[in-house]
N, C-alpha and C. Protein backbone atom coordinates (compact mmCIF):
# COMPACT_ATOMS: atom_id res chain seq x y z
N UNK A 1 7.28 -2.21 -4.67
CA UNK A 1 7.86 -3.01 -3.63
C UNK A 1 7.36 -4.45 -3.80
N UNK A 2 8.62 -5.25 -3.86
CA UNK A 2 7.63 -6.50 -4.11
C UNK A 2 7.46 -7.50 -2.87
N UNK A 3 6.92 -8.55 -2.95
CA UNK A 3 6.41 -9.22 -1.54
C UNK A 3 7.33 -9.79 -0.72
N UNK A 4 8.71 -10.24 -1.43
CA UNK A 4 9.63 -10.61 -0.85
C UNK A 4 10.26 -9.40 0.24
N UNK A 5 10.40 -8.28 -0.50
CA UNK A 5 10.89 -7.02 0.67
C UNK A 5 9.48 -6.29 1.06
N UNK A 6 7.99 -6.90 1.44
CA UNK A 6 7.57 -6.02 2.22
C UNK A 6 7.79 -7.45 3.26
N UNK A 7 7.79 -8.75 3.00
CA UNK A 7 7.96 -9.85 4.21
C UNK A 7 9.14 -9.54 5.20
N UNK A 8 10.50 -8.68 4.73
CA UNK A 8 11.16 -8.37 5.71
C UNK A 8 11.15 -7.23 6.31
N UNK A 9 10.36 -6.61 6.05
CA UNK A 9 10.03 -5.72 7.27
C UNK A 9 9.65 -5.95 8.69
N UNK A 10 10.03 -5.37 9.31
CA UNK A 10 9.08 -5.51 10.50
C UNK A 10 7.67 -5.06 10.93
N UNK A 11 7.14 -5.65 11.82
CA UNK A 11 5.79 -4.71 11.91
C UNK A 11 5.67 -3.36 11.96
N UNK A 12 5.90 -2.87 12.54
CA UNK A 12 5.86 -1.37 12.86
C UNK A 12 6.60 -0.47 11.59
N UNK A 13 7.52 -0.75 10.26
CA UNK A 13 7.49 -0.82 9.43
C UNK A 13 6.32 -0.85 8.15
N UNK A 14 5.97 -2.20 8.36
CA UNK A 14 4.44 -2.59 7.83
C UNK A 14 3.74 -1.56 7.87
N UNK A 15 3.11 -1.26 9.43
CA UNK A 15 1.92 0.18 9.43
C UNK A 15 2.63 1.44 9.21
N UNK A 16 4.23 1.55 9.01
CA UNK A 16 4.22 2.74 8.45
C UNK A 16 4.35 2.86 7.05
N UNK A 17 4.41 1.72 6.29
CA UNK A 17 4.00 1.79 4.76
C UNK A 17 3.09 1.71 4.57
N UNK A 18 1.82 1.19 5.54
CA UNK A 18 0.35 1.37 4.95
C UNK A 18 0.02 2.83 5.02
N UNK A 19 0.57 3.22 5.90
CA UNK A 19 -0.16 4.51 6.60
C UNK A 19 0.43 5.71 5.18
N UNK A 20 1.55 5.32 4.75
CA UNK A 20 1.94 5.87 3.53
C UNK A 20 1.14 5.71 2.41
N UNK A 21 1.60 4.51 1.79
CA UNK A 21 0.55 4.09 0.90
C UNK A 21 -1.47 4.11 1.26
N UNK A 22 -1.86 4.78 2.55
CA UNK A 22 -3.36 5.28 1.83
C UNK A 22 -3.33 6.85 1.99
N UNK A 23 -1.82 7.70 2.58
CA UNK A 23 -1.94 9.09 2.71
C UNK A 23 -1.83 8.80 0.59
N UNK A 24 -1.07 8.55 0.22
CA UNK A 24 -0.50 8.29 -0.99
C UNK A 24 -1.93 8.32 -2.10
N UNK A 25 -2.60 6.95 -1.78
CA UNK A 25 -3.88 6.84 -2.55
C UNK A 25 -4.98 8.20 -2.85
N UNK A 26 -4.73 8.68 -1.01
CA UNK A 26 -5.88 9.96 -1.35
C UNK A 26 -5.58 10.95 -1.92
N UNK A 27 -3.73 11.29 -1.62
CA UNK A 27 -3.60 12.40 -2.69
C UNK A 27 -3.89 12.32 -3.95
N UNK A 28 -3.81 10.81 -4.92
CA UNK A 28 -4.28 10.37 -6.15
C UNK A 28 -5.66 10.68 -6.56
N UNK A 29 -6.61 9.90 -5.34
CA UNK A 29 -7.92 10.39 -5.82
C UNK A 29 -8.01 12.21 -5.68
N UNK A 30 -7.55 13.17 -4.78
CA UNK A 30 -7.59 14.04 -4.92
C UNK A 30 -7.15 15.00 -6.36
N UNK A 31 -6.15 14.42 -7.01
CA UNK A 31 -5.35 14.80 -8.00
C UNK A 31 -6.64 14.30 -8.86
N UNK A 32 -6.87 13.19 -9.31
CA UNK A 32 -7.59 12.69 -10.16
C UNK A 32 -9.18 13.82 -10.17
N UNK A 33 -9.61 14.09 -8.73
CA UNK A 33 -11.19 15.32 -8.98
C UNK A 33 -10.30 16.26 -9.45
N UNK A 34 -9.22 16.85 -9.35
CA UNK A 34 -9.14 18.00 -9.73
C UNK A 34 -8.36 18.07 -11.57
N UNK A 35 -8.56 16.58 -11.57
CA UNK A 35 -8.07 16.73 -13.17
C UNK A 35 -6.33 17.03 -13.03
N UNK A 36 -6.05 16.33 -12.38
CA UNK A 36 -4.14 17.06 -12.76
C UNK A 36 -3.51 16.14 -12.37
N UNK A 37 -4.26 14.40 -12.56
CA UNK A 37 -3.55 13.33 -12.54
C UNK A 37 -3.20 12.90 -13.58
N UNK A 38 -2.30 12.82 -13.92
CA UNK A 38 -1.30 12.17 -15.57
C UNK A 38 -1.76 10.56 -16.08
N UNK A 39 -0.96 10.31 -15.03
CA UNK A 39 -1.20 8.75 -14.78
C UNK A 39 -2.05 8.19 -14.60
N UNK A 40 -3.11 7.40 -14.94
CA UNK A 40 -4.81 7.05 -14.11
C UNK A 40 -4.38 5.70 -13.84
N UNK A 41 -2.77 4.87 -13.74
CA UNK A 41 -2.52 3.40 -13.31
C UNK A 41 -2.08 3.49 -12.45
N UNK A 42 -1.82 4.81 -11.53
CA UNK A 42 -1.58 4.55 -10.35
C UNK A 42 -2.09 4.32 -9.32
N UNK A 43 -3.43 4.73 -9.68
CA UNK A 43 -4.60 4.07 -8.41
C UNK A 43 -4.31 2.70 -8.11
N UNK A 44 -4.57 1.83 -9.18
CA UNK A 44 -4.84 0.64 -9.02
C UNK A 44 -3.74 0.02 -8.39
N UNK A 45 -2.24 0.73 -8.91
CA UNK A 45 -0.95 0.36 -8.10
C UNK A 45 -0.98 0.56 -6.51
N UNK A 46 -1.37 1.78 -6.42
CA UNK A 46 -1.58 1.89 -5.06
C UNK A 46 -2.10 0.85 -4.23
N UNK A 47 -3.82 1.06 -4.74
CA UNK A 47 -4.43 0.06 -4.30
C UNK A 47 -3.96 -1.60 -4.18
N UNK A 48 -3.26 -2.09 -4.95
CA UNK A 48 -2.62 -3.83 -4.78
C UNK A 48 -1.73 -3.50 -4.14
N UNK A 49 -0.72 -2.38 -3.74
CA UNK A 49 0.30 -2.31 -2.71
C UNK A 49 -0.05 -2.53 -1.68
N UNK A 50 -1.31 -1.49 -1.05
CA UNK A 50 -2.26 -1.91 0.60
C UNK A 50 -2.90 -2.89 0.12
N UNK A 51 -3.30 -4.02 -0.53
CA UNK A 51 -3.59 -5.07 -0.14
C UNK A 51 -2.73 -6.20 -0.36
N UNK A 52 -1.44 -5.92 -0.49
CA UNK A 52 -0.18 -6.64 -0.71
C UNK A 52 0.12 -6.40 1.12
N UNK A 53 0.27 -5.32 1.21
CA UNK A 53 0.63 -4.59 3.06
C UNK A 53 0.11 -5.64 3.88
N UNK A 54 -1.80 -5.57 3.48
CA UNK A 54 -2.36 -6.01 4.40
C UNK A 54 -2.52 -7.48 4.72
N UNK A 55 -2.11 -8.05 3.71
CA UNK A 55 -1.92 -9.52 3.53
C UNK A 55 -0.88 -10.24 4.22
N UNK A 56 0.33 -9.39 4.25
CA UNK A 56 1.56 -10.30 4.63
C UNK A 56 0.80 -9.38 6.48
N UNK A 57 0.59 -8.43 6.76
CA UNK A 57 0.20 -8.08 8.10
C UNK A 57 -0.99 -9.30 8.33
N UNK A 58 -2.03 -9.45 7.80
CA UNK A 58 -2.83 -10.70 8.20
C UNK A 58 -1.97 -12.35 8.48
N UNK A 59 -1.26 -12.74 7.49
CA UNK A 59 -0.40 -13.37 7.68
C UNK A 59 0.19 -14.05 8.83
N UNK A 60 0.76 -12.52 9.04
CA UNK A 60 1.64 -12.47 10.33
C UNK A 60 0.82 -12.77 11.66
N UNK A 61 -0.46 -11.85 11.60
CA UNK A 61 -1.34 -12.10 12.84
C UNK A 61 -1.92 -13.13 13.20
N UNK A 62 -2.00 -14.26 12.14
CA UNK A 62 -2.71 -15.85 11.95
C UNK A 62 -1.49 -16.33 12.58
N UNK A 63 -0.26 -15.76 12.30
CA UNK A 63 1.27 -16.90 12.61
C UNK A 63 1.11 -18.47 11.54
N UNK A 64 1.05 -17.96 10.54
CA UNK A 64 1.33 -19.07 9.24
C UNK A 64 2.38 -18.75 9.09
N UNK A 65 3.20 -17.99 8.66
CA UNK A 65 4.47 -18.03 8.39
C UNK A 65 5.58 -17.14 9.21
């Protein structure tokens, strides 16, 4: 998702893609202890997505843009 379409979301939107993206992350780290993660670049994707989330949500709460 890139920053232009998480900016049009709405809030309540916003926390339901974070709330996705860290159910998301833990199933990864879970997959990853049990060895039956393929991929090992999806952490890190994950991870810059919630702090992509949380940025345009900080953003918003300052009222800069």
């Amino acid at each position: 998702m890139k920053v232009e379409e998480i900016r049009a979301l709405s809030t309540g939107e916003l926390k339901k893609q974070l709330e996705e993206a860290h159910q998301e992350l833990f199933n990864l780290r879970l997959r990853l202890a049990t060895r039956q993660l393929v991929n090992h670049r999806e952490i890190p994707r994950v991870k810059k997505k919630i702090a992509r989330l949380k940025t345009i949500m900080r953003v918003r709460e300052l009222g800069m843009r």
